[in-house]
N, C-alpha and C. Protein backbone atom coordinates (compact mmCIF):
# COMPACT_ATOMS: atom_id res chain seq x y z
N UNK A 1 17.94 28.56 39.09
CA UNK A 1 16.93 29.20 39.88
C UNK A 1 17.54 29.71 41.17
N UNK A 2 17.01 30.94 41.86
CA UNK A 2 17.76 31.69 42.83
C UNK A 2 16.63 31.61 44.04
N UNK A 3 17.02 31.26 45.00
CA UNK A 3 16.08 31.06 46.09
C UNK A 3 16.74 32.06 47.02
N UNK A 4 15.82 33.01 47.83
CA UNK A 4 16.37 34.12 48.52
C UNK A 4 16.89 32.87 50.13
N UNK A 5 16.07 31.60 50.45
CA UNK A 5 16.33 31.63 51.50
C UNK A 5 17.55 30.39 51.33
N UNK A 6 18.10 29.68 52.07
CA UNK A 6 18.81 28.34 52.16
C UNK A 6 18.38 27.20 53.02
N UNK A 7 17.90 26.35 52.23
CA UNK A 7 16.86 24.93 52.56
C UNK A 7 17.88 24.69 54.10
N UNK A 8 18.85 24.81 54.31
CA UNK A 8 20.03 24.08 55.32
C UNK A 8 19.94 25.28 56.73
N UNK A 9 19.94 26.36 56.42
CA UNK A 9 19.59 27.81 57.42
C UNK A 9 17.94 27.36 58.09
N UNK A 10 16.99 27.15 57.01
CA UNK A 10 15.93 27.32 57.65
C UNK A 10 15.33 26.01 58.16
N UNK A 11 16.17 24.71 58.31
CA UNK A 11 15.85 23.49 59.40
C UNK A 11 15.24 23.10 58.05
N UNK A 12 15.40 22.98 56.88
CA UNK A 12 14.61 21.94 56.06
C UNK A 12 15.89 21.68 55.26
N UNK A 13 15.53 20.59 55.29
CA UNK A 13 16.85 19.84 54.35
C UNK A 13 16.33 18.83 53.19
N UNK A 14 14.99 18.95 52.42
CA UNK A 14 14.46 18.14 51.86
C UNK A 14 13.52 19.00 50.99
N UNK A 15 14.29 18.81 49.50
CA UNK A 15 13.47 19.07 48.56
C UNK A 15 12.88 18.06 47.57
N UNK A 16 11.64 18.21 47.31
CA UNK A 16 10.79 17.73 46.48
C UNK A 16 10.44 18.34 45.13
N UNK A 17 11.26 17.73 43.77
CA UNK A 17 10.90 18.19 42.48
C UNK A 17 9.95 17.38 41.82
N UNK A 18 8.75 18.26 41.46
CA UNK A 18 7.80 17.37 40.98
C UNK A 18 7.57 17.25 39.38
N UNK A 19 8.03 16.64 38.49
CA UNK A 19 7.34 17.10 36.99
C UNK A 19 5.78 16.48 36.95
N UNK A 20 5.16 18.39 36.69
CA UNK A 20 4.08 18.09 36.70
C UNK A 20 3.04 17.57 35.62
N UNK A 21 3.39 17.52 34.29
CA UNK A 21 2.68 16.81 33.46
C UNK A 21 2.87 15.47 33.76
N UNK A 22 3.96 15.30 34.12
CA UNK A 22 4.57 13.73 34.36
C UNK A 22 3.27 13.18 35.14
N UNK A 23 3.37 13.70 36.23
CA UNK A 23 2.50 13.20 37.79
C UNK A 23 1.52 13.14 37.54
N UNK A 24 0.69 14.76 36.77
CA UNK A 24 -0.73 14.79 36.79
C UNK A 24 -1.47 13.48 36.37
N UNK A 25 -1.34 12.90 35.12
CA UNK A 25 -2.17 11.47 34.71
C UNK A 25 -2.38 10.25 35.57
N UNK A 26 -1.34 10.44 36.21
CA UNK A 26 -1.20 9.41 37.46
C UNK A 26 -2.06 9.62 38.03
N UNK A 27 -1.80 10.68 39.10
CA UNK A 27 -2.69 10.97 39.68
C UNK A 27 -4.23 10.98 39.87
N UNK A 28 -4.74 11.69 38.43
CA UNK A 28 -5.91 11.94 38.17
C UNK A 28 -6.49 10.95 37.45
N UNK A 29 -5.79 10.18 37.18
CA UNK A 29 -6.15 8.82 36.36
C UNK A 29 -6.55 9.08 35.10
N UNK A 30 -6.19 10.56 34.35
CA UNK A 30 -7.04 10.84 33.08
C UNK A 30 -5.61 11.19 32.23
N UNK A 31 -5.49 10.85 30.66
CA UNK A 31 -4.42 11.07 29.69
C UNK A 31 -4.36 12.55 30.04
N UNK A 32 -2.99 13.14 30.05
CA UNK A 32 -3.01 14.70 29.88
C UNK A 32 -3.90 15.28 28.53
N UNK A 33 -3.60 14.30 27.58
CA UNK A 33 -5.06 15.40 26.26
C UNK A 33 -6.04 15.17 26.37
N UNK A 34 -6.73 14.06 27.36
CA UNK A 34 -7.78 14.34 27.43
C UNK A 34 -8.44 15.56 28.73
N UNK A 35 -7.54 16.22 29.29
CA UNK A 35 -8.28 16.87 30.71
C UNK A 35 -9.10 18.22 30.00
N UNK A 36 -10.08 18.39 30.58
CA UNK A 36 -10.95 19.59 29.85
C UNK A 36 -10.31 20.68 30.50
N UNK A 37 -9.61 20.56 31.94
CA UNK A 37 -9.62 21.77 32.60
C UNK A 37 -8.17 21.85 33.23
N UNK A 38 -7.12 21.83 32.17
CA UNK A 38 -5.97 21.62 32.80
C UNK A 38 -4.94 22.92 33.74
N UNK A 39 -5.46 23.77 33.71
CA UNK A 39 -5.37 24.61 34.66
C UNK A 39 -6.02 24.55 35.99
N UNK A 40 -7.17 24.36 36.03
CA UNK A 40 -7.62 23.61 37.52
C UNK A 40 -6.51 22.86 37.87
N UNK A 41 -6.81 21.85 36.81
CA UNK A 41 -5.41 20.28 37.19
C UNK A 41 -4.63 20.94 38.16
N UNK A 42 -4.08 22.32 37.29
CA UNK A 42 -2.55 22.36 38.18
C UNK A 42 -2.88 22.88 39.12
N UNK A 43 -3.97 23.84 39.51
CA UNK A 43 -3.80 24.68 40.67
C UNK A 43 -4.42 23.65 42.06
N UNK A 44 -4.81 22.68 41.48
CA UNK A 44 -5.61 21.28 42.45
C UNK A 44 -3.96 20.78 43.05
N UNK A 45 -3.15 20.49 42.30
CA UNK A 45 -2.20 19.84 42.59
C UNK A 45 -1.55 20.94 43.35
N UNK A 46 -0.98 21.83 43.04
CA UNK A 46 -0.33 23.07 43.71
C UNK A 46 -0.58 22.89 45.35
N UNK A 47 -2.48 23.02 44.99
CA UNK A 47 -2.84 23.30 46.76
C UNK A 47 -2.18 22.04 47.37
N UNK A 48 -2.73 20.81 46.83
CA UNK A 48 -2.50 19.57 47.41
C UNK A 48 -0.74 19.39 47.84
N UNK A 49 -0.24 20.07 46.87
CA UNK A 49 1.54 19.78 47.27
C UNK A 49 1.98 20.79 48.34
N UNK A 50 1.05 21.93 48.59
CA UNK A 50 0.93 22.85 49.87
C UNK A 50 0.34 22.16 51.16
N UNK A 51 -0.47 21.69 51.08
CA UNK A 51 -0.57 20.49 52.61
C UNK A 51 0.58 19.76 52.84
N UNK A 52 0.77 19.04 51.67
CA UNK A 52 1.44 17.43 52.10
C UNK A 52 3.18 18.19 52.22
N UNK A 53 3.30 19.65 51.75
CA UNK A 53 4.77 20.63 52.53
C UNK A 53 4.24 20.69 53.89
N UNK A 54 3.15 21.19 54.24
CA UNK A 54 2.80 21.23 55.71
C UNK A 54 3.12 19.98 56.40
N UNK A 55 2.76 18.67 56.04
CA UNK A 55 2.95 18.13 56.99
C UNK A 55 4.29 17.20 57.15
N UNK A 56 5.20 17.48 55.81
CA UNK A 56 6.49 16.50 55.47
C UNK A 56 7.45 17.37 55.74
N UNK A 57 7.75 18.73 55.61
CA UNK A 57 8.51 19.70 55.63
C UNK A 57 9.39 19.97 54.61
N UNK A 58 8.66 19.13 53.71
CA UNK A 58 9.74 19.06 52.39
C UNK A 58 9.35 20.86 51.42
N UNK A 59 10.62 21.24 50.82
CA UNK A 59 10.52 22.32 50.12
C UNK A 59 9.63 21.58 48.74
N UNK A 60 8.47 22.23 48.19
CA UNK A 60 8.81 21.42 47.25
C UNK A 60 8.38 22.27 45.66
N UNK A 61 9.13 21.99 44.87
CA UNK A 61 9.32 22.50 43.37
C UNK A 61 8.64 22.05 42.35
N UNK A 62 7.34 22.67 41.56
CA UNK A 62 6.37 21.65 40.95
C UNK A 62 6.78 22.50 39.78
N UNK A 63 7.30 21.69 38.18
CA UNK A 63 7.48 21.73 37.34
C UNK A 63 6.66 22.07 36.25
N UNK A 64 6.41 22.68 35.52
CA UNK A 64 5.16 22.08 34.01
C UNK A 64 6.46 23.17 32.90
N UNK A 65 5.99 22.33 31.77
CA UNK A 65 6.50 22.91 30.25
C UNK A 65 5.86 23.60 29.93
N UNK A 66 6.48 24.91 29.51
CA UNK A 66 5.83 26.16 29.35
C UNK A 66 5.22 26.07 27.93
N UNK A 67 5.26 24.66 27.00
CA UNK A 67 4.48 24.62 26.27
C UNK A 67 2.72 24.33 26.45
N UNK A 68 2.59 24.30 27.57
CA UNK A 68 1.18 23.41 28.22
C UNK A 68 0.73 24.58 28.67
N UNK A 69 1.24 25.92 28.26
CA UNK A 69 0.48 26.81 28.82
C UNK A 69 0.47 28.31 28.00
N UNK A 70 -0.77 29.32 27.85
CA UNK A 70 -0.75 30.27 27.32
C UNK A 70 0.18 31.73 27.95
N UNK A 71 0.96 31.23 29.00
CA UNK A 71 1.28 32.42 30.35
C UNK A 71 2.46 32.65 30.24
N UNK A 72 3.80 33.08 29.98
CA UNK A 72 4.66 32.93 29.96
C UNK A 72 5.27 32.50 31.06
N UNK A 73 6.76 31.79 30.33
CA UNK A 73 7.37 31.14 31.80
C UNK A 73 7.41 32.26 32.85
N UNK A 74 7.53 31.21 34.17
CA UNK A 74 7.59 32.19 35.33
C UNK A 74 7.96 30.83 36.34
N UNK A 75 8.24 31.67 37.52
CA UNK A 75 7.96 31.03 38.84
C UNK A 75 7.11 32.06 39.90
N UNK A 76 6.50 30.62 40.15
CA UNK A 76 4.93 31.63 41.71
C UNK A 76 5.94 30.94 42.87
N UNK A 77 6.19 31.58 44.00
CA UNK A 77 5.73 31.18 45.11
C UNK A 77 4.52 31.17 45.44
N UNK A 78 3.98 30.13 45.76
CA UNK A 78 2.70 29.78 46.84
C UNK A 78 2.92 30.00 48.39
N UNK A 79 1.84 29.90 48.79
CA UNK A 79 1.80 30.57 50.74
C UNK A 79 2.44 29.12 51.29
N UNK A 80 3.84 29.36 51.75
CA UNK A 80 4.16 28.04 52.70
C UNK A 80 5.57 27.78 51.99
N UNK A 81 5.95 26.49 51.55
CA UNK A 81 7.00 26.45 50.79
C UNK A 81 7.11 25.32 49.40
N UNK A 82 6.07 26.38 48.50
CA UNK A 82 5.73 25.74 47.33
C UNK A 82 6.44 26.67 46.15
N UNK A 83 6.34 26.24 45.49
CA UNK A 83 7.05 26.72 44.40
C UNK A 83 6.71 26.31 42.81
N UNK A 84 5.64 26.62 41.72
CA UNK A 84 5.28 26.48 40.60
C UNK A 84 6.71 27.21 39.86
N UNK A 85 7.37 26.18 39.00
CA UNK A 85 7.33 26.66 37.67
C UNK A 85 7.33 26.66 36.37
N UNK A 86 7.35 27.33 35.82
CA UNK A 86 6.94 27.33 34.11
C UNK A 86 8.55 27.49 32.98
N UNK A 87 8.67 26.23 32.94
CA UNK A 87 10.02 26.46 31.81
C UNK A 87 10.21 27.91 30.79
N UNK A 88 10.88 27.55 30.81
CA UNK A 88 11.51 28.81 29.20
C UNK A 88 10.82 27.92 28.05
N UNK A 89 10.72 29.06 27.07
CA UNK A 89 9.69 28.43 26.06
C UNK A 89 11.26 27.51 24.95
N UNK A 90 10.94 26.49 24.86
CA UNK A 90 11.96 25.52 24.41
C UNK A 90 12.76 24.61 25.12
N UNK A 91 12.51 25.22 26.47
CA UNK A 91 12.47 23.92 27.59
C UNK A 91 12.19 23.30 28.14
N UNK A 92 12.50 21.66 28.29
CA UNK A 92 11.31 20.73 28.59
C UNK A 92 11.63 20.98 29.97
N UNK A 93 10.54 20.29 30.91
CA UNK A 93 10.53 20.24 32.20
C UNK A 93 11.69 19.54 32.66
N UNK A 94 11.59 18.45 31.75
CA UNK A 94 13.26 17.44 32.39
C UNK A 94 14.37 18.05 32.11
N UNK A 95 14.38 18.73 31.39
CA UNK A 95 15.91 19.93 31.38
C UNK A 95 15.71 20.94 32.29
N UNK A 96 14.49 21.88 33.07
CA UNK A 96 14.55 22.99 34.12
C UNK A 96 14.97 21.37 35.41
N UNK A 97 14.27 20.34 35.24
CA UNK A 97 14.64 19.50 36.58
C UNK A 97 16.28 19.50 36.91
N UNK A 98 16.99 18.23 36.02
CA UNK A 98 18.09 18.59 35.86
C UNK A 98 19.01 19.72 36.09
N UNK A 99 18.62 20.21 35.37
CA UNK A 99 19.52 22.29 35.75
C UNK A 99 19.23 22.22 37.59
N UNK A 100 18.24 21.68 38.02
CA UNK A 100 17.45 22.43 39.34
C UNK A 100 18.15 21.78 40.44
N UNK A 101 18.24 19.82 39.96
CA UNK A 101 18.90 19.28 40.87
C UNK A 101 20.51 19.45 41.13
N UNK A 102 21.22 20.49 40.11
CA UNK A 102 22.81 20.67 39.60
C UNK A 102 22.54 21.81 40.97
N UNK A 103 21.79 22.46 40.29
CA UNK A 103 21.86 23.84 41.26
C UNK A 103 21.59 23.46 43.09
N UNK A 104 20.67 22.89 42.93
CA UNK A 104 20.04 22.98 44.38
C UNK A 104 20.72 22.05 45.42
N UNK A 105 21.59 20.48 44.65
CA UNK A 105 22.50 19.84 45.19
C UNK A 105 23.37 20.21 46.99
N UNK A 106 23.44 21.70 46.33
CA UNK A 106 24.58 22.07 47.88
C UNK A 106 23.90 22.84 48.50
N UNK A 107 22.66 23.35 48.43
CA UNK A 107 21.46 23.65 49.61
C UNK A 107 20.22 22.61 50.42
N UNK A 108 20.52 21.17 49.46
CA UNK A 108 19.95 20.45 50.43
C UNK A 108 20.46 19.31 50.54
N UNK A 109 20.06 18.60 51.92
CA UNK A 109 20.89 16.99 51.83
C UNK A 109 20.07 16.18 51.26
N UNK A 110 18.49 16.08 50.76
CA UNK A 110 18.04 15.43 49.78
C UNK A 110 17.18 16.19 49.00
N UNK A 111 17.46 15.66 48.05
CA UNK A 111 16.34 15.78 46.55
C UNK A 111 16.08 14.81 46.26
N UNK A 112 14.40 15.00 45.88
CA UNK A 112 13.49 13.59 45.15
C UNK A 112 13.40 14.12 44.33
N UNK A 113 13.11 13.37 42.95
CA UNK A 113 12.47 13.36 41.68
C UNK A 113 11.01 12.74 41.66
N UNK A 114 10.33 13.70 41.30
CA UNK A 114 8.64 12.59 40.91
C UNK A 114 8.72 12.67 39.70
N UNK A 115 8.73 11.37 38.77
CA UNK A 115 9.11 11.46 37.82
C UNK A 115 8.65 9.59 37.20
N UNK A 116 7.80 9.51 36.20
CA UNK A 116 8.02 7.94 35.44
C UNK A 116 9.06 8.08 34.04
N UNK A 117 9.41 9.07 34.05
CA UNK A 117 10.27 9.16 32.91
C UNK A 117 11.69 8.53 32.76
N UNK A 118 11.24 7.44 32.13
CA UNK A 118 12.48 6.47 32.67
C UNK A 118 14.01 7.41 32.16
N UNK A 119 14.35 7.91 31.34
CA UNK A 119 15.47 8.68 31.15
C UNK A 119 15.78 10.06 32.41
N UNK A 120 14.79 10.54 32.73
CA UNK A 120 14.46 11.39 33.54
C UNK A 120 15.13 10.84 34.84
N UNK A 121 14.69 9.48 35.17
CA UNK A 121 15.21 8.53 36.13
C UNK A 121 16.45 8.06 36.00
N UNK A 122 17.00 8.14 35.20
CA UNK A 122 18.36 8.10 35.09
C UNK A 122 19.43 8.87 35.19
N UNK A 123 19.30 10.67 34.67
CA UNK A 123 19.79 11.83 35.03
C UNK A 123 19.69 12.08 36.31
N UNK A 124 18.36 11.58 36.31
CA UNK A 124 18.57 12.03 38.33
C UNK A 124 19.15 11.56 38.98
N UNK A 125 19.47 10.33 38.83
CA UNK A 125 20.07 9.49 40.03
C UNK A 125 21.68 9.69 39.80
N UNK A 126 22.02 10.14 38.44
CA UNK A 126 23.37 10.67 38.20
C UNK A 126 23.78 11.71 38.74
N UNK A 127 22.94 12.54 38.98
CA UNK A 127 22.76 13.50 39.46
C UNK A 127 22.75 14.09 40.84
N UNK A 128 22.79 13.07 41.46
CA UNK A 128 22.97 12.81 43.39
C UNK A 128 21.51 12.43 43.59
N UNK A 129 20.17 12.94 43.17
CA UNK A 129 19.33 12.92 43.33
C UNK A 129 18.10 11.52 43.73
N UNK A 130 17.54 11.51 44.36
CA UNK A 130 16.51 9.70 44.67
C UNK A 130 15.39 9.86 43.78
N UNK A 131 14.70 9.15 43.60
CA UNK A 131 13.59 9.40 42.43
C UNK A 131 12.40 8.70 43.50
N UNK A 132 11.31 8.67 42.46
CA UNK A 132 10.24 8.16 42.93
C UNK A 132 9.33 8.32 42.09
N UNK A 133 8.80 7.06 41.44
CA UNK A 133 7.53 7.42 40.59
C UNK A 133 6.51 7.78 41.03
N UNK A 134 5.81 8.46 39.50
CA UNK A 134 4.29 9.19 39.34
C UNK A 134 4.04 8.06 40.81
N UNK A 135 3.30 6.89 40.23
CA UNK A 135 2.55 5.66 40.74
C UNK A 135 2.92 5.70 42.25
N UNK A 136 4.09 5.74 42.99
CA UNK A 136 4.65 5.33 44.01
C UNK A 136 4.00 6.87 44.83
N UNK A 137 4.27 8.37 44.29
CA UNK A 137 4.44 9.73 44.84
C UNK A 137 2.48 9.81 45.18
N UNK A 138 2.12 8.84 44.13
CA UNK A 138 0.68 9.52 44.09
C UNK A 138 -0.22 8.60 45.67
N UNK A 139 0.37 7.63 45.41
CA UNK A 139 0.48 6.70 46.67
C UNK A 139 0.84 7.56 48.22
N UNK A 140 1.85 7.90 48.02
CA UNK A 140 2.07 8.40 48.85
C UNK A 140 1.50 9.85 49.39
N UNK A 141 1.27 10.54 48.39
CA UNK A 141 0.33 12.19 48.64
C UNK A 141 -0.85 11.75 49.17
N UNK A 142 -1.59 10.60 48.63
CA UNK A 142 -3.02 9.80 48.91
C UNK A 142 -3.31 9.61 50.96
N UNK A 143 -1.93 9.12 50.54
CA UNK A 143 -1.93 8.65 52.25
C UNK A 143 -1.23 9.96 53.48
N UNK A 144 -0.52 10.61 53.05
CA UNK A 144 -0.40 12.01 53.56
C UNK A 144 -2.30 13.00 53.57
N UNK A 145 -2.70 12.69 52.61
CA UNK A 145 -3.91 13.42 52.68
C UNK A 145 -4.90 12.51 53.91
N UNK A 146 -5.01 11.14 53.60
CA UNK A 146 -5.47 11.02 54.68
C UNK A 146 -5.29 11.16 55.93
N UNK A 147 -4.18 11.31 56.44
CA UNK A 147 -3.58 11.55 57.44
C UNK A 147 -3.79 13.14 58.15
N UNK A 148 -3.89 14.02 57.13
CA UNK A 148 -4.80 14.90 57.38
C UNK A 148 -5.99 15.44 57.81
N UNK A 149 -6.91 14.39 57.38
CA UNK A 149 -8.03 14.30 57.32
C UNK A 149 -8.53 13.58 58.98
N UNK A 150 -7.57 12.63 59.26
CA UNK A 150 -7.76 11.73 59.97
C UNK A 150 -7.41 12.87 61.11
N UNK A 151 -6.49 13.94 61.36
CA UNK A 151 -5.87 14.43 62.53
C UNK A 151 -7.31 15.68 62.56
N UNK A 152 -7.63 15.98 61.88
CA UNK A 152 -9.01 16.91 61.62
C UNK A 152 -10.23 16.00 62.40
N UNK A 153 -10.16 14.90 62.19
CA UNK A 153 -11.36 14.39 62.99
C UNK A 153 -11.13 14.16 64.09
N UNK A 154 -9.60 13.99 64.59
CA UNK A 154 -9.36 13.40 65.58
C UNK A 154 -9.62 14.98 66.56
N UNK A 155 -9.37 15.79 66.46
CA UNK A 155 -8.87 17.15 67.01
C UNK A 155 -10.49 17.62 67.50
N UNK A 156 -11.43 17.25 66.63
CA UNK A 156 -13.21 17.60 66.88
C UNK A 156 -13.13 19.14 66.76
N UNK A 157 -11.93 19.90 65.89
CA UNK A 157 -12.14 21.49 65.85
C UNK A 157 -13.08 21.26 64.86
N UNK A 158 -14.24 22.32 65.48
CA UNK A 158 -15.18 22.54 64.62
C UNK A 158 -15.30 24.22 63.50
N UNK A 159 -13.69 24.04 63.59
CA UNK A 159 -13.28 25.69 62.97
C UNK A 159 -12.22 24.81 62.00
N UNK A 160 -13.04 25.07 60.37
CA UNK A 160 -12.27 24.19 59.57
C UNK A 160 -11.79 25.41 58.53
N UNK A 161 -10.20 25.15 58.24
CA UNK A 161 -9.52 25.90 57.62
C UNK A 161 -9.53 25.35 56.15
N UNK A 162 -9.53 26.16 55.25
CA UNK A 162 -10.11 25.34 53.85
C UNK A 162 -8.62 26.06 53.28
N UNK A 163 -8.52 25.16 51.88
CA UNK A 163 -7.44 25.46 50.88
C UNK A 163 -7.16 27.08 50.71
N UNK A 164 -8.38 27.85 50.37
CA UNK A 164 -8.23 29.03 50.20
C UNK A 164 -7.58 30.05 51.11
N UNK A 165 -8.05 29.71 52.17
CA UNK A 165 -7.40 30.05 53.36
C UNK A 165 -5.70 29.80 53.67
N UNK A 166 -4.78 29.10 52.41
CA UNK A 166 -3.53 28.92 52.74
C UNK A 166 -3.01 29.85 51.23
N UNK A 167 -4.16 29.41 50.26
CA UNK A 167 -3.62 30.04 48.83
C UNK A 167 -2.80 32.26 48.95
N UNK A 168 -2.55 32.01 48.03
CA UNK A 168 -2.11 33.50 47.84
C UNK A 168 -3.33 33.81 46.88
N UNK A 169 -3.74 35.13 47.12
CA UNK A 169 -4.42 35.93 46.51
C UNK A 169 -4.48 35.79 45.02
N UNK A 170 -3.75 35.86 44.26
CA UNK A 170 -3.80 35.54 43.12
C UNK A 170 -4.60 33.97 42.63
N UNK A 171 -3.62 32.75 43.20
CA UNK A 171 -4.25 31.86 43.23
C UNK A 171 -6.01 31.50 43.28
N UNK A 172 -5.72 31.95 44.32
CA UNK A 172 -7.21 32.38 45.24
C UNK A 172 -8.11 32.79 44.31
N UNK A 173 -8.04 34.07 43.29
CA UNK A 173 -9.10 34.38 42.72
C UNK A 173 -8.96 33.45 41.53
N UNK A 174 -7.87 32.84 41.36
CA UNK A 174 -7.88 31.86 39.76
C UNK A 174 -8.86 30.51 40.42
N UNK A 175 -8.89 30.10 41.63
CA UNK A 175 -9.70 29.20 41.52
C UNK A 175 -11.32 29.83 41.65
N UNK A 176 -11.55 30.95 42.17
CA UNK A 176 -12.71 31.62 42.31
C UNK A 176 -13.07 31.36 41.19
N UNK A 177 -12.96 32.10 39.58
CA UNK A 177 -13.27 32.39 38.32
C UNK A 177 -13.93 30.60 38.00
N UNK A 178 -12.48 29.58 38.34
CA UNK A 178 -12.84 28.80 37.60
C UNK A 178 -14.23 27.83 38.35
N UNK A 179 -14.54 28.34 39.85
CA UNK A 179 -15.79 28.01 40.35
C UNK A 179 -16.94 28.52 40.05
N UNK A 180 -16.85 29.48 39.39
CA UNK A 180 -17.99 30.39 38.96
C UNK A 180 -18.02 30.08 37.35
N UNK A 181 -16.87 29.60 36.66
CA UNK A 181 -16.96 28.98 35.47
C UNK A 181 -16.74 30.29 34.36
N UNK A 182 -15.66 31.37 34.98
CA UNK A 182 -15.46 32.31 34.30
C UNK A 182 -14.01 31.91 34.32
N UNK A 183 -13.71 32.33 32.15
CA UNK A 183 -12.56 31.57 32.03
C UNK A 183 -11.76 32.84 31.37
């Protein structure tokens, strides 16, 4: 993957790779076959990994297998320093990770793995890379969000900036549709 900027140039030295089927169940507490709306899923998580970049400064890289989806692979930038992407069709997420942490190694001084995949956890750490489980990351986003929440009350601005307001346009209207329940 080719990043126009360098994590080390622009004062961030900390990337965050997330595999996102991995995380989502954790998180949401629901089996990935059972979610009715797994596109929400991701674009819920997306926004949410767009705050908790706001307030950690971490770059961060959210994964899914381009089998989990009708769209072809791609990568989105999101508004801030997020980054969705969608494997090559025949590649699992833990092989774009891998490839990502080889590559990205000499543009930052750390990389995390979110990851329960115990093999997954093992390439990485071969890999130069620190890990951190689903269980442990979801813990931790939990308490970054509150912390958010908490500096919002503390501040008494009564001018509240909502998710949409950080999303990109595209995004933006994909969660519109799916609020209006047009699919």
């Amino acid at each position: 993957m080719k990043r126009s900027d360098n994590g080390r140039e622009t004062g961030r030295h900390r990337c965050l790779i997330v595999d996102g089927y991995n995380f989502l169940p954790q998180w949401l507490g629901i089996p990935l076959p059972k979610m009715i709306d797994l596109e929400g899923a991701r674009l819920n998580l997306a926004g949410r990994l767009m705050e908790y970049s706001s307030i950690t400064g971490e770059d961060v890289l959210l994964v899914f297998d381009a089998h989990q989806t009708l769209q072809r692979p791609r990568e989105e930038s999101l508004r801030g320093s997020v980054s969705v992407i969608y494997t090559d069709r025949g590649e699992t997420a833990d092989e774009r990770i891998e490839r990502l942490v080889r590559e990205l190694s000499g543009v930052y001084r750390y990389i995390t793995v979110v990851t329960s995949d115990a093999l997954e956890q093992q390439i990485t750490f071969g890999g130069g890379a620190l890990r951190i489980s689903a269980r442990e990351f979801s813990a931790r986003l939990g308490h970054v969000m509150d912390k958010i929440s908490a500096n919002a009350k503390e501040s008494g601005s009564s001018v509240k900036v909502g998710l949409a307001d950080k999303l990109s346009k595209s995004v933006a209207e994909k969660l519109e549709a799916l609020r209006r329940g047009e699919n």
